[in-house]
PDB file of N, CA and C in Angstrom:
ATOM      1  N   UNK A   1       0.841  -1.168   0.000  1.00  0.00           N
ATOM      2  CA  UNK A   1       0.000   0.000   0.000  1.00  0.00           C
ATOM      3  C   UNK A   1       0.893   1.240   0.000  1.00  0.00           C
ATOM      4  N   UNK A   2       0.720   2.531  -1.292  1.00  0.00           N
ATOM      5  CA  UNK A   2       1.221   3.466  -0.953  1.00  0.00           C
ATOM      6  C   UNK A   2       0.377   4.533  -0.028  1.00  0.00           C
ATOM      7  N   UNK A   3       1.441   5.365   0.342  1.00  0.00           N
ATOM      8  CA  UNK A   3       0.589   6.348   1.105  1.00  0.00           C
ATOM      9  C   UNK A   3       0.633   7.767   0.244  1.00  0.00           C
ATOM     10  N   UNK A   4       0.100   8.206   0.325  1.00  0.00           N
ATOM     11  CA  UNK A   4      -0.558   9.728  -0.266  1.00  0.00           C
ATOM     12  C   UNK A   4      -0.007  10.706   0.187  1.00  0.00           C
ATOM     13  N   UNK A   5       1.014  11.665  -0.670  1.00  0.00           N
ATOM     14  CA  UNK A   5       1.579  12.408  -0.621  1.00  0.00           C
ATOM     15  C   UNK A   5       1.288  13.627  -0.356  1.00  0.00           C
ATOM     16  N   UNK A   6       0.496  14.376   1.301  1.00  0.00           N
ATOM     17  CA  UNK A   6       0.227  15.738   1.201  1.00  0.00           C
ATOM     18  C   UNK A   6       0.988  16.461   0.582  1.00  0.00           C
ATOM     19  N   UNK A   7       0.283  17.402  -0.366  1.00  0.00           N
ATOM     20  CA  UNK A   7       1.325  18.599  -0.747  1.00  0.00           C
ATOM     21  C   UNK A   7       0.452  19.825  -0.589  1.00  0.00           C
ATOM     22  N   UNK A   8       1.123  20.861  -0.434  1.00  0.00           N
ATOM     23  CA  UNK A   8      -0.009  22.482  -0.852  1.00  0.00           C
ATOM     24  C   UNK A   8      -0.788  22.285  -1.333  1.00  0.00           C
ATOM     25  N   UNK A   9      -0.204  21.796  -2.623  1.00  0.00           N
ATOM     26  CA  UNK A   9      -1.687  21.929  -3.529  1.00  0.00           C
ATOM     27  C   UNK A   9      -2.981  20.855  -3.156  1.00  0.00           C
ATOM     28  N   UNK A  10      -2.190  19.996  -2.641  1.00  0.00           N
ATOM     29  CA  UNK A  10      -3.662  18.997  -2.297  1.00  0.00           C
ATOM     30  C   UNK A  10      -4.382  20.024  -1.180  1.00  0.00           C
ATOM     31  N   UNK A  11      -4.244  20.711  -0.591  1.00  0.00           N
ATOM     32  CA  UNK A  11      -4.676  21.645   1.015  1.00  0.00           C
ATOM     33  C   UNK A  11      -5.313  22.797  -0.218  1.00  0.00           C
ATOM     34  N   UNK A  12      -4.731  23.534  -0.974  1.00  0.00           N
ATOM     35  CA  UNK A  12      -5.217  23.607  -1.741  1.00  0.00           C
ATOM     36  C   UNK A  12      -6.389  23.890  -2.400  1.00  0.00           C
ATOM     37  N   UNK A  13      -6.254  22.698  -3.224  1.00  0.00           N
ATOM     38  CA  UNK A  13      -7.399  21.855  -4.138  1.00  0.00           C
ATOM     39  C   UNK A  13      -8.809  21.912  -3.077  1.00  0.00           C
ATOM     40  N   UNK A  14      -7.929  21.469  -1.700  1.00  0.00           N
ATOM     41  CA  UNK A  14      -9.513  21.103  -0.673  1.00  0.00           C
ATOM     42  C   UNK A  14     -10.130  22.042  -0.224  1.00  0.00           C
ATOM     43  N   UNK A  15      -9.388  23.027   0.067  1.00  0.00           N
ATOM     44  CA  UNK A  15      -9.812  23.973   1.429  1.00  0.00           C
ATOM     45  C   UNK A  15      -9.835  25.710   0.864  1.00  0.00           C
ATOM     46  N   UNK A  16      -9.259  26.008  -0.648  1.00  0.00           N
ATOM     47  CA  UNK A  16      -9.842  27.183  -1.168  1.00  0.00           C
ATOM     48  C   UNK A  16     -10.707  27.556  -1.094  1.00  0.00           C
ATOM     49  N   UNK A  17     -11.922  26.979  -0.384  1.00  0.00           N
ATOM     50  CA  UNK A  17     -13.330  27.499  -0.573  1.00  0.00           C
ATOM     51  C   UNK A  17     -13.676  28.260   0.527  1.00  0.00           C
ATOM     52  N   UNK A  18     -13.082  28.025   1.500  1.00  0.00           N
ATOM     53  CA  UNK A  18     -13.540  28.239   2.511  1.00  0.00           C
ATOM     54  C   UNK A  18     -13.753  29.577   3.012  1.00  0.00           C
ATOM     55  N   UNK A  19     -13.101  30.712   2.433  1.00  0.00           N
ATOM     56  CA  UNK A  19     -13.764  32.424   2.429  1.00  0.00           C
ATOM     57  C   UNK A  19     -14.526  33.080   1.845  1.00  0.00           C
ATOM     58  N   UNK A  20     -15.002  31.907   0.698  1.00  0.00           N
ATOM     59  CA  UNK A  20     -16.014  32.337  -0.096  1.00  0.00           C
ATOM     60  C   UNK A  20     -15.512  33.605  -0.814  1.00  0.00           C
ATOM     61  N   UNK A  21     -14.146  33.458  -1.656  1.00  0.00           N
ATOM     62  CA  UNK A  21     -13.526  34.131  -2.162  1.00  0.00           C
ATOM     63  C   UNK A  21     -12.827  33.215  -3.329  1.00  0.00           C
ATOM     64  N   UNK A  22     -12.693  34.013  -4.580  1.00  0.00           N
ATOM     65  CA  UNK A  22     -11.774  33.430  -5.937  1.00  0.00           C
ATOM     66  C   UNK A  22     -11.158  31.950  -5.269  1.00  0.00           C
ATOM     67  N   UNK A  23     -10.950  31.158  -5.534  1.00  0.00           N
ATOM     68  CA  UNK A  23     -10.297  29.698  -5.360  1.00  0.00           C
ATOM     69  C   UNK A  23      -8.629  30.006  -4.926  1.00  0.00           C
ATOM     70  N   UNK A  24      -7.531  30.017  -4.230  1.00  0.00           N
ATOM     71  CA  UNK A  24      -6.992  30.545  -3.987  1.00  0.00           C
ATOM     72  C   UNK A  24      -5.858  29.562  -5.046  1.00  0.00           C
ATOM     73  N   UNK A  25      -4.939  30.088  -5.617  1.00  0.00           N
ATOM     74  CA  UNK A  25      -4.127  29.346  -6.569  1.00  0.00           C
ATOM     75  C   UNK A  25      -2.207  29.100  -6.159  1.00  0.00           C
ATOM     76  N   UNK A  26      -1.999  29.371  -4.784  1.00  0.00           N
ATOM     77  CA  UNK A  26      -1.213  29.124  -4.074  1.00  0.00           C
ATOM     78  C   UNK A  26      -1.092  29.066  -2.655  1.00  0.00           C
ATOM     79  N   UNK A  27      -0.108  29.088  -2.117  1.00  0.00           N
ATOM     80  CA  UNK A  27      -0.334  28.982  -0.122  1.00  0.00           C
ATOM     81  C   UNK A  27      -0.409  29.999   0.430  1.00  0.00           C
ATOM     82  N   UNK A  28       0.026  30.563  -0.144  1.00  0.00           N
ATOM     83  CA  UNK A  28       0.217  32.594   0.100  1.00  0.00           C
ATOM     84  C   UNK A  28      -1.149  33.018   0.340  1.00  0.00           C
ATOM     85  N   UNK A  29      -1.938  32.189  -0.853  1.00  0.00           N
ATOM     86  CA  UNK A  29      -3.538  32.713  -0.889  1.00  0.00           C
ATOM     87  C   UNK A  29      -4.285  32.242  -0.024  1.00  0.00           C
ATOM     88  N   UNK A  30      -3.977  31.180   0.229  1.00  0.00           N
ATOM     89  CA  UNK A  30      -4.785  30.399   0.664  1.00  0.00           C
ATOM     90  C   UNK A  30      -4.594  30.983   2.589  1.00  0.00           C
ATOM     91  N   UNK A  31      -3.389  31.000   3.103  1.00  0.00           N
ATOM     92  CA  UNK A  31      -3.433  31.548   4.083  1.00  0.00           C
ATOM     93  C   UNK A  31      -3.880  32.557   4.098  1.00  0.00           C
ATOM     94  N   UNK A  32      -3.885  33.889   3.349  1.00  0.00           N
ATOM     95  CA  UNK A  32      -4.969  34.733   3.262  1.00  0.00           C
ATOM     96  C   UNK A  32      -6.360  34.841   3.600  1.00  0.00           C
ATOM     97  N   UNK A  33      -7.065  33.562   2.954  1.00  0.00           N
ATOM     98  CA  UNK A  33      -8.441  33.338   3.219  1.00  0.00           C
ATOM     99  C   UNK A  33      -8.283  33.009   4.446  1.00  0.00           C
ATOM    100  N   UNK A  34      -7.688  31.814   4.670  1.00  0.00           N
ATOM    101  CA  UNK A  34      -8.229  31.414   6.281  1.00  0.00           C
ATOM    102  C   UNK A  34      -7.949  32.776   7.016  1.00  0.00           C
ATOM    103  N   UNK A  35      -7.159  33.382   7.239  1.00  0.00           N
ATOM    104  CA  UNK A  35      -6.803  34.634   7.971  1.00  0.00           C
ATOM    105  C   UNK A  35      -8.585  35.733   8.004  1.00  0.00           C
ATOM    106  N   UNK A  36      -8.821  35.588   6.226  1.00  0.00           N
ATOM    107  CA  UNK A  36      -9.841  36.443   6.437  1.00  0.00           C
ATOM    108  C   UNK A  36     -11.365  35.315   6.947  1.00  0.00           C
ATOM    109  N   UNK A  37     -11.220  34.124   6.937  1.00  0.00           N
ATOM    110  CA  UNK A  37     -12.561  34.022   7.176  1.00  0.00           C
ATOM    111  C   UNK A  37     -12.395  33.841   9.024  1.00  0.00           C
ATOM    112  N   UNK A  38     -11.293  33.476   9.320  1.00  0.00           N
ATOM    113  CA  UNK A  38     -11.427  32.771  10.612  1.00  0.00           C
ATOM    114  C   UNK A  38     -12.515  34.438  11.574  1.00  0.00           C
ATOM    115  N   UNK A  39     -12.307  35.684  11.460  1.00  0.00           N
ATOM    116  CA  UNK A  39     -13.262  36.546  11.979  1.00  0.00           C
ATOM    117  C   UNK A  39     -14.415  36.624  11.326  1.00  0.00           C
ATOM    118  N   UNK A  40     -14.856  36.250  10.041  1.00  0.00           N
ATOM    119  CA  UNK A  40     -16.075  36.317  10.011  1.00  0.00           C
ATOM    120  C   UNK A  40     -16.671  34.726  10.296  1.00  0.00           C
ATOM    121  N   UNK A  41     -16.085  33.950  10.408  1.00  0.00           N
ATOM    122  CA  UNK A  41     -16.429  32.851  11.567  1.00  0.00           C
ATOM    123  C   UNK A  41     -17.124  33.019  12.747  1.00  0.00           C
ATOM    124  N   UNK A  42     -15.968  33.837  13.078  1.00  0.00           N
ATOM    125  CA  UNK A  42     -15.913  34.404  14.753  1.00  0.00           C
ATOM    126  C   UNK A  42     -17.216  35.151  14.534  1.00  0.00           C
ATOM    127  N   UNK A  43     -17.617  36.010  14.316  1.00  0.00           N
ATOM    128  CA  UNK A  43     -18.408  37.361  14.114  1.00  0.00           C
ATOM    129  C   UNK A  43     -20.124  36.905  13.708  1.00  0.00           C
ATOM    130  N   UNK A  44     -19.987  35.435  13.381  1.00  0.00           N
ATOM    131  CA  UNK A  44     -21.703  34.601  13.100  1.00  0.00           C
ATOM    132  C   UNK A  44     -21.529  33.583  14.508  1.00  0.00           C
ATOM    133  N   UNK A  45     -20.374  33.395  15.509  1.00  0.00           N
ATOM    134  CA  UNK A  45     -20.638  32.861  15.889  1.00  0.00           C
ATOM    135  C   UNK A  45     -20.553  31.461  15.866  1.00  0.00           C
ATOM    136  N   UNK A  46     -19.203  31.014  15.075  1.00  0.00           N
ATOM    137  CA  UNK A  46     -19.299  29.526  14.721  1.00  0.00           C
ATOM    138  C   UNK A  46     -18.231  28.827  15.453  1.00  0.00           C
ATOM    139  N   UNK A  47     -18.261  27.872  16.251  1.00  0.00           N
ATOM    140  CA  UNK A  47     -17.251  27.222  17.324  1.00  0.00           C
ATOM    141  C   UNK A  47     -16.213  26.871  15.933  1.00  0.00           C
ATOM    142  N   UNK A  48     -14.678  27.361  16.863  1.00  0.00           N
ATOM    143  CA  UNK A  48     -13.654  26.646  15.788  1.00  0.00           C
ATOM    144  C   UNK A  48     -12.715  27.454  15.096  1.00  0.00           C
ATOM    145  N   UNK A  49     -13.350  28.745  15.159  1.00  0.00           N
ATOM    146  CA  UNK A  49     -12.565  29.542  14.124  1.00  0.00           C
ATOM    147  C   UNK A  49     -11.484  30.170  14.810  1.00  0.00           C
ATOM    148  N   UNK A  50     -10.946  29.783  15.886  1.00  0.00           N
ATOM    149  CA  UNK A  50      -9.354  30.087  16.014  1.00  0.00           C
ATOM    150  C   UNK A  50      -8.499  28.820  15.205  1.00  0.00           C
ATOM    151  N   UNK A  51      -9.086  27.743  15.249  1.00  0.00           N
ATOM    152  CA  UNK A  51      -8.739  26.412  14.445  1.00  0.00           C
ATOM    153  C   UNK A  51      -8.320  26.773  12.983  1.00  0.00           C
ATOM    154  N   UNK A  52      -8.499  27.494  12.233  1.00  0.00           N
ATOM    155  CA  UNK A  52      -8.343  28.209  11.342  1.00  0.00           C
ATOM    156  C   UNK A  52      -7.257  28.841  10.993  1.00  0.00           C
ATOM    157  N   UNK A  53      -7.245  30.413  12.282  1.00  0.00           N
ATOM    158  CA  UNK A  53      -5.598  31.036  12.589  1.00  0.00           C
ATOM    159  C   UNK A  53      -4.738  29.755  12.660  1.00  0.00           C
ATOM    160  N   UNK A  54      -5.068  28.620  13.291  1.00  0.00           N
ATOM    161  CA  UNK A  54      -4.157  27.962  14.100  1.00  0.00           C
ATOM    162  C   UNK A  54      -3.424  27.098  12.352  1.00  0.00           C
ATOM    163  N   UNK A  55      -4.442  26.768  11.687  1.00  0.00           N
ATOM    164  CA  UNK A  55      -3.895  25.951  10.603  1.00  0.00           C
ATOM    165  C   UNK A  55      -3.492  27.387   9.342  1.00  0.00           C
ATOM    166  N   UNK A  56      -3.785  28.057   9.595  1.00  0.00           N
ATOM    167  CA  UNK A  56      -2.916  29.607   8.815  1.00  0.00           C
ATOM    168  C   UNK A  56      -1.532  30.109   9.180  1.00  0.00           C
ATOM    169  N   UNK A  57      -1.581  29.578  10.379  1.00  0.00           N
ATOM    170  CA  UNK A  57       0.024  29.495  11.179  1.00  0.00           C
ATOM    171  C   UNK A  57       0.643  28.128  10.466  1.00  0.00           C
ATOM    172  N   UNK A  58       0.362  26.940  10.772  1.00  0.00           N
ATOM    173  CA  UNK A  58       0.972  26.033  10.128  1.00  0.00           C
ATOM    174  C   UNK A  58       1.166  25.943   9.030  1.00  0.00           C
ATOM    175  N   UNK A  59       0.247  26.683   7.956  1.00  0.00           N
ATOM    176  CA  UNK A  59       0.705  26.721   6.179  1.00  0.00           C
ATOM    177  C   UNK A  59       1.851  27.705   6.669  1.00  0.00           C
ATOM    178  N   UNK A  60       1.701  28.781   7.328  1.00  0.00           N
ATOM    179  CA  UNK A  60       2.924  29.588   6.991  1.00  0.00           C
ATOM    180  C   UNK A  60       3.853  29.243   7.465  1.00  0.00           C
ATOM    181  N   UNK A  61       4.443  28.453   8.194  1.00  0.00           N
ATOM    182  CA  UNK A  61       5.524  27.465   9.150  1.00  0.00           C
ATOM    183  C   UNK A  61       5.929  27.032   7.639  1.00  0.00           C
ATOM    184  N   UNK A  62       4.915  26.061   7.020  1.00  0.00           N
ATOM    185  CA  UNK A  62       5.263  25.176   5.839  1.00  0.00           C
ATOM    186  C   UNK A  62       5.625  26.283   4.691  1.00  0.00           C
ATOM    187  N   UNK A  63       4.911  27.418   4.285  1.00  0.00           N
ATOM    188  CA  UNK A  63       5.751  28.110   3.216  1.00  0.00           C
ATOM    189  C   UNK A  63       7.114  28.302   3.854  1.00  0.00           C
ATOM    190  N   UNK A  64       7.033  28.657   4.757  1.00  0.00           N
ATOM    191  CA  UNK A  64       8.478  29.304   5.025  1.00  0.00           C
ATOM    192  C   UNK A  64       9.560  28.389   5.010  1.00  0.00           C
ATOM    193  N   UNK A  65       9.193  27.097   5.656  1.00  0.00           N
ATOM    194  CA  UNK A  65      10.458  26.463   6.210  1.00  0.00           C
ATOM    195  C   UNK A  65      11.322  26.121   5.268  1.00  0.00           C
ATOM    196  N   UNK A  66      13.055  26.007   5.662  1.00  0.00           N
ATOM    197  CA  UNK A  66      13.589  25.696   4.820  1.00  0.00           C
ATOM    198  C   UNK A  66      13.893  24.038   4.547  1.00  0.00           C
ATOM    199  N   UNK A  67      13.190  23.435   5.830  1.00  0.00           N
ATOM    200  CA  UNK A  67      13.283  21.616   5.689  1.00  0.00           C
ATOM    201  C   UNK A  67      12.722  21.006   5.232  1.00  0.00           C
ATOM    202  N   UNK A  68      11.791  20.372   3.998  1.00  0.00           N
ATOM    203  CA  UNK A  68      11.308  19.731   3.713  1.00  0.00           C
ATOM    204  C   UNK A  68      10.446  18.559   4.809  1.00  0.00           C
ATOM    205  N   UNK A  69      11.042  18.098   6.031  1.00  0.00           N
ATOM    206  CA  UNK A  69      10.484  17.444   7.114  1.00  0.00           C
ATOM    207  C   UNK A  69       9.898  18.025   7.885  1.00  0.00           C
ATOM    208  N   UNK A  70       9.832  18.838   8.042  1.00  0.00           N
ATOM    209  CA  UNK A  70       9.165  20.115   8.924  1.00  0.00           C
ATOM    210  C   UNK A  70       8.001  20.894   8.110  1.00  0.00           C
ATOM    211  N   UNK A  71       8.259  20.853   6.882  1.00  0.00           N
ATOM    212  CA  UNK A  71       7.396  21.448   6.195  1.00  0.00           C
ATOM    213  C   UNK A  71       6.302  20.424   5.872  1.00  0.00           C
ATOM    214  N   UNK A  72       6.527  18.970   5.582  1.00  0.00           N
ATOM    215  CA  UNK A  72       5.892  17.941   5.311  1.00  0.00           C
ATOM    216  C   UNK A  72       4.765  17.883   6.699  1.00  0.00           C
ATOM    217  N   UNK A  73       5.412  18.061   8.193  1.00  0.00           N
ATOM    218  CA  UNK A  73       4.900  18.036   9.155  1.00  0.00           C
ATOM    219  C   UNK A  73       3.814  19.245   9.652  1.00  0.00           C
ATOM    220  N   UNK A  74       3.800  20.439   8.988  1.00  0.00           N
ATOM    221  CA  UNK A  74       3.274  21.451   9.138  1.00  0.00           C
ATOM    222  C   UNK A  74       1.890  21.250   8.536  1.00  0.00           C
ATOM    223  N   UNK A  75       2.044  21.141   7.119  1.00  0.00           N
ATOM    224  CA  UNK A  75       1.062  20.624   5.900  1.00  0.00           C
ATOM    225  C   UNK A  75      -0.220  19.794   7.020  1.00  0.00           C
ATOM    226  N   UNK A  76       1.002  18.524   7.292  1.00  0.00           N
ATOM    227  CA  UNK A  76      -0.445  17.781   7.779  1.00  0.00           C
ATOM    228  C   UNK A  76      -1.176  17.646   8.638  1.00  0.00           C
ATOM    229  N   UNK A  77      -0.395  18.804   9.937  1.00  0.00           N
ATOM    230  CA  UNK A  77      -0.869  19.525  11.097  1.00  0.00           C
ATOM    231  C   UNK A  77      -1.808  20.598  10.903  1.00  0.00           C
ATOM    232  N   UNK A  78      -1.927  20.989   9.154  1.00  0.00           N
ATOM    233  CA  UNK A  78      -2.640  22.602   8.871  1.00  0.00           C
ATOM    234  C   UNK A  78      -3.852  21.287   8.374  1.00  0.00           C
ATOM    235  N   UNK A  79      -3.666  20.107   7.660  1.00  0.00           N
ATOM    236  CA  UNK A  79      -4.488  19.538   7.215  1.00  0.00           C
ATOM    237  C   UNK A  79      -5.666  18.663   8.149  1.00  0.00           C
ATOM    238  N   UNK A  80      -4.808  18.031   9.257  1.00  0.00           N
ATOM    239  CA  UNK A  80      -5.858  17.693  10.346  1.00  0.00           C
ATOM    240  C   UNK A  80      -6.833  18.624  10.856  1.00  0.00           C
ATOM    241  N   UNK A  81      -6.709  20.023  11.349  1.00  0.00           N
ATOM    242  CA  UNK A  81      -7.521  20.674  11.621  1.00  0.00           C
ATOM    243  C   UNK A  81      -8.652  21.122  10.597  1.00  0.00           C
ATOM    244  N   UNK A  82      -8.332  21.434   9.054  1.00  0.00           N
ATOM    245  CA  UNK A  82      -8.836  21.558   8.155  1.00  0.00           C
ATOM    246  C   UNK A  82      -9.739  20.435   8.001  1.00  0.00           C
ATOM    247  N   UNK A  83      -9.113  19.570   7.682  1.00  0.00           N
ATOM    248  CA  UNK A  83     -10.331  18.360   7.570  1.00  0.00           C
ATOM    249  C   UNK A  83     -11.226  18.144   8.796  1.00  0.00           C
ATOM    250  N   UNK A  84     -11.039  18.025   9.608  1.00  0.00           N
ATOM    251  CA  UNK A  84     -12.177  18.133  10.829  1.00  0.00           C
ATOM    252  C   UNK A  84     -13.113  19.322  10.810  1.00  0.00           C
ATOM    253  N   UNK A  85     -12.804  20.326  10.387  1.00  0.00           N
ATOM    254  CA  UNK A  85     -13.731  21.209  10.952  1.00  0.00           C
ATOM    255  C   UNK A  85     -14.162  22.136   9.546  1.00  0.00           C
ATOM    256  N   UNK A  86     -13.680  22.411   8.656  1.00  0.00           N
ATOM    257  CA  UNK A  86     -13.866  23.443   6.979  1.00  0.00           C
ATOM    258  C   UNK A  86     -15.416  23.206   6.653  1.00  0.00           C
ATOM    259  N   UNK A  87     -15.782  21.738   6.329  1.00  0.00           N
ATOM    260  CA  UNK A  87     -16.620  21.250   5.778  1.00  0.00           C
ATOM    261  C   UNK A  87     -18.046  21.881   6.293  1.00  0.00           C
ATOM    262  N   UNK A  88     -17.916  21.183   7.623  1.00  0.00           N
ATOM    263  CA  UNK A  88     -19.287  21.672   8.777  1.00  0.00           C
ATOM    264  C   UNK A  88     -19.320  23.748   8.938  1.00  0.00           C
ATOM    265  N   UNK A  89     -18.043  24.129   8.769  1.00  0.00           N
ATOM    266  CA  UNK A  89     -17.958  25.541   9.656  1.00  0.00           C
ATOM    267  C   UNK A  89     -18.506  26.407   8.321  1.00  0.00           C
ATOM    268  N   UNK A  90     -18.252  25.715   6.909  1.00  0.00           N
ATOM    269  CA  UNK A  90     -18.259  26.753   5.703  1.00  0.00           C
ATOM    270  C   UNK A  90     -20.217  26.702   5.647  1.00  0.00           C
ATOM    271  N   UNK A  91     -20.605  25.238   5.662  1.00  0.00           N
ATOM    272  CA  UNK A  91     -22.200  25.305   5.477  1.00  0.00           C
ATOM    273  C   UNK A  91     -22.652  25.952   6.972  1.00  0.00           C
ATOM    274  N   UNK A  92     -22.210  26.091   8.063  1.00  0.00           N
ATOM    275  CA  UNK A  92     -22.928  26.668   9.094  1.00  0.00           C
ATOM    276  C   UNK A  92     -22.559  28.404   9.233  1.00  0.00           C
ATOM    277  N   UNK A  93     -21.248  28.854   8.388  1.00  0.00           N
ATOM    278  CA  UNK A  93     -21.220  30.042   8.094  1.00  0.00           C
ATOM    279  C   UNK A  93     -22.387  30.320   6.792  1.00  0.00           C
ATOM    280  N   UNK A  94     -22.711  29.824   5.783  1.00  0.00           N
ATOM    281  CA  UNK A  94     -23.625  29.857   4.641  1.00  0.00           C
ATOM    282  C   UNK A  94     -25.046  29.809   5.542  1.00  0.00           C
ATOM    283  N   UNK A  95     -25.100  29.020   6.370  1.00  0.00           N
ATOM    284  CA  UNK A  95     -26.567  28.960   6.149  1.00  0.00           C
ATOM    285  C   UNK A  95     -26.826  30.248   7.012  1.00  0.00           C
ATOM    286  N   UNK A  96     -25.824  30.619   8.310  1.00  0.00           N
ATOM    287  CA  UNK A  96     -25.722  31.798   9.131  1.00  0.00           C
ATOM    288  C   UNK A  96     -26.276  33.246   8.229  1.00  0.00           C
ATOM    289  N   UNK A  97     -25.644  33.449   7.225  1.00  0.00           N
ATOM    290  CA  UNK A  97     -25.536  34.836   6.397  1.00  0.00           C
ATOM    291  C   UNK A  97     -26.265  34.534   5.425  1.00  0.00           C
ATOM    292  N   UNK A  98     -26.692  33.462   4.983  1.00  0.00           N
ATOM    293  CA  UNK A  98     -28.218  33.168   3.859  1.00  0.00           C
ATOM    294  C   UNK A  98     -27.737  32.990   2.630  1.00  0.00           C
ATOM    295  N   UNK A  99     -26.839  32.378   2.640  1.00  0.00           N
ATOM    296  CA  UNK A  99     -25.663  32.336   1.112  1.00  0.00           C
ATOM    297  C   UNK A  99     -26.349  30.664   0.718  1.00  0.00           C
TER     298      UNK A  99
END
């Protein structure tokens, strides 16, 4: 069995949606969004959205770093929180603001 190679772009591919902004087309962007949605999270009221800052810190750990092992480790520390919580927080921010 192989295992599946997190990369950016797979975090990416998954989790651009989540500011309800253009699809973000790198990590740069993408930490952007989370940065901007994690307060309007906050601001409807949705449990979680420091979880957000917290995985916007870890992409930027991972852009920055210069180790490849550390950066590999960041990714899937920004990706655990992401996957637990994006899915539920983006439809309970939507249904919050009537989107």
């Amino acid at each position: 069995m192989t295992a599946t190679v997190l990369t950016a772009e797979t975090l990416i591919r998954r989790y651009a949606y989540v500011a309800q902004q253009p699809r973000a087309t790198d990590l740069a962007t993408l930490i952007s969004q989370l940065d901007t949605a994690a307060p309007r999270y906050e601001a409807a009221g949705i449990n979680g959205h420091e979880d957000l800052e917290t995985a916007a810190s870890y992409l930027d750990e991972a852009l920055h770093g210069t180790d490849e092992i550390s950066r590999d480790v960041f990714l899937g520390m920004a990706h655990e929180l992401l996957r637990r919580l994006v899915g539920d927080m983006t439809q309970e921010y939507r249904a919050t603001v009537g989107d």
